[in-house]
Protein backbone atom coordinates (compact mmCIF):
# COMPACT_ATOMS: atom_id res chain seq x y z
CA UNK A 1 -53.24 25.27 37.95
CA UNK A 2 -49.28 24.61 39.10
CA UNK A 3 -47.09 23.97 36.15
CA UNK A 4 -43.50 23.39 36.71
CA UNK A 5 -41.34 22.96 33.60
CA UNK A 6 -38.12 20.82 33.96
CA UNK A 7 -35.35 20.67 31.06
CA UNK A 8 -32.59 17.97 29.92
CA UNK A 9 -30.05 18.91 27.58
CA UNK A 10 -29.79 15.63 25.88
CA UNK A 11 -32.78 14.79 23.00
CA UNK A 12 -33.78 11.53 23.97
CA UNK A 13 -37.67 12.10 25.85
CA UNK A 14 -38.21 8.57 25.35
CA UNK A 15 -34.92 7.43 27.64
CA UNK A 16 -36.06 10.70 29.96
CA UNK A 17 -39.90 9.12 30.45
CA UNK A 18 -38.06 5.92 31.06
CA UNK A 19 -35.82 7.15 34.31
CA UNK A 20 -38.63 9.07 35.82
CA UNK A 21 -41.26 6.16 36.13
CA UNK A 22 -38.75 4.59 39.09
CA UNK A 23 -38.68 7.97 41.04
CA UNK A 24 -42.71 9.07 40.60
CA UNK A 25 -44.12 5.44 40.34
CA UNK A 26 -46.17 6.22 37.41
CA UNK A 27 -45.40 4.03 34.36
CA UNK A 28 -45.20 6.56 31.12
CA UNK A 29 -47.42 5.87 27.96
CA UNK A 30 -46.11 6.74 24.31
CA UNK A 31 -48.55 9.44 22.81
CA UNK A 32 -48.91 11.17 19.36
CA UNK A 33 -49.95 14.72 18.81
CA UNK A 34 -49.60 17.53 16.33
CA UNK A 35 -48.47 19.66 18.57
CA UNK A 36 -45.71 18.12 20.32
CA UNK A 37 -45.52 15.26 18.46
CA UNK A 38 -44.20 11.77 19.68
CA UNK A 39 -44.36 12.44 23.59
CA UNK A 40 -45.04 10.23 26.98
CA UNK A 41 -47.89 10.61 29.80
CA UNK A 42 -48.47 9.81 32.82
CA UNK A 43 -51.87 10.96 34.95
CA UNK A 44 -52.02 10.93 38.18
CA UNK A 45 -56.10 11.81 38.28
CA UNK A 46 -57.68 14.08 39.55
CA UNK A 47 -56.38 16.96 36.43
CA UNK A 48 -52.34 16.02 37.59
CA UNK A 49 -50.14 15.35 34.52
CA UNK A 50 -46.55 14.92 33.92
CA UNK A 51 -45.67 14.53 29.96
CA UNK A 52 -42.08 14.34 28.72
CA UNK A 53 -41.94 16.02 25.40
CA UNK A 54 -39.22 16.82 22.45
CA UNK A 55 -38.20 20.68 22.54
CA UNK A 56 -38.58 20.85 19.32
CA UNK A 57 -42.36 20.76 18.03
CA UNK A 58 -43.46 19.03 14.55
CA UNK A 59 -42.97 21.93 12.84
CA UNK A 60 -39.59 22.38 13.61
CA UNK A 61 -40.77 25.49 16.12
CA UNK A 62 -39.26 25.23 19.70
CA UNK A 63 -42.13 24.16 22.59
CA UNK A 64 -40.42 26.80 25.28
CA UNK A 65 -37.87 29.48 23.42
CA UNK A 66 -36.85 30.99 26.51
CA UNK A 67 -34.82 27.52 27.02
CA UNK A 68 -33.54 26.69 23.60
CA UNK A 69 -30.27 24.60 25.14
CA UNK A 70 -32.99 21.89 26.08
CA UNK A 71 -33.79 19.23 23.92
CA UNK A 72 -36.48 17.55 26.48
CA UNK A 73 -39.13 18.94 28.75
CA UNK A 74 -40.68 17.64 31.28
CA UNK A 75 -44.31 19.46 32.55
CA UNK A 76 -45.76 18.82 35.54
CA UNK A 77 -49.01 20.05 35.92
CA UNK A 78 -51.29 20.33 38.43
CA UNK A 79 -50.69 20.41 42.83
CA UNK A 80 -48.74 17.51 42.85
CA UNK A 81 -45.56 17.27 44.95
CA UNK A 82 -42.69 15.26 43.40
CA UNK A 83 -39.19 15.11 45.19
CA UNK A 84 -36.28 13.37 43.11
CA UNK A 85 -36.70 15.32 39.61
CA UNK A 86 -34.23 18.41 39.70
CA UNK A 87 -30.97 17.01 39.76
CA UNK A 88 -31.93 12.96 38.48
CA UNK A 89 -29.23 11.72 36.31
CA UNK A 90 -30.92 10.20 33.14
CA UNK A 91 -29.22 9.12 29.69
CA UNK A 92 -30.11 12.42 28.30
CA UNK A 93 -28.45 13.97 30.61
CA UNK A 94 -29.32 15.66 34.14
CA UNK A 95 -33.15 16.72 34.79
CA UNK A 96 -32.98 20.75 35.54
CA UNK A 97 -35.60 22.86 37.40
CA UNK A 98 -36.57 25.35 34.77
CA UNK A 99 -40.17 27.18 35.82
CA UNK A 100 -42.24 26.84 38.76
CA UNK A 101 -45.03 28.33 38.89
């Protein structure tokens, strides 16, 4: 599977999900989990995924330490081809490419 892992330095995912939905014409959906905690969705079918998650994990662990200036990630998984990420200005600050793999 293709994950690529995007960053924004700000801490607001919530105002992150919300500037995305324009640019991949998905509309984001609030989730809860124990491991990331509050975080936002959107599926694409067909096993693609973006989510939008907090850095920093309900435990108070960081997600992704190799990136610990990020306060928001943003996961894409799965062969999906979205132009207008790296580099979109949101009110957490700009969207950074971070890992593609």
């Amino acid at each position: 599977m293709v994950e690529n892992l995007y960053g924004v330095k700000g801490g607001d995912a919530e105002a992150v999900a919300a500037a995305l939905e324009p640019v991949i014409g998905h509309r984001f959906e609030g989730r809860d989990s124990s491991f990331y905690g509050d975080y936002w969705a959107a599926d694409f079918g067909d096993d693609v995924q973006i989510r939008v998650i907090p850095q920093v994990d309900p435990s108070g662990d960081l997600q992704v330490e190799d990136f610990p200036e990020y306060q928001v990630l943003i996961y894409i998984d799965g062969t999906i081809s979205v132009d207008g990420i790296a580099g979109l200005q949101t009110p957490a600050g700009v969207i950074e490419l971070l890992r593609a793999r």
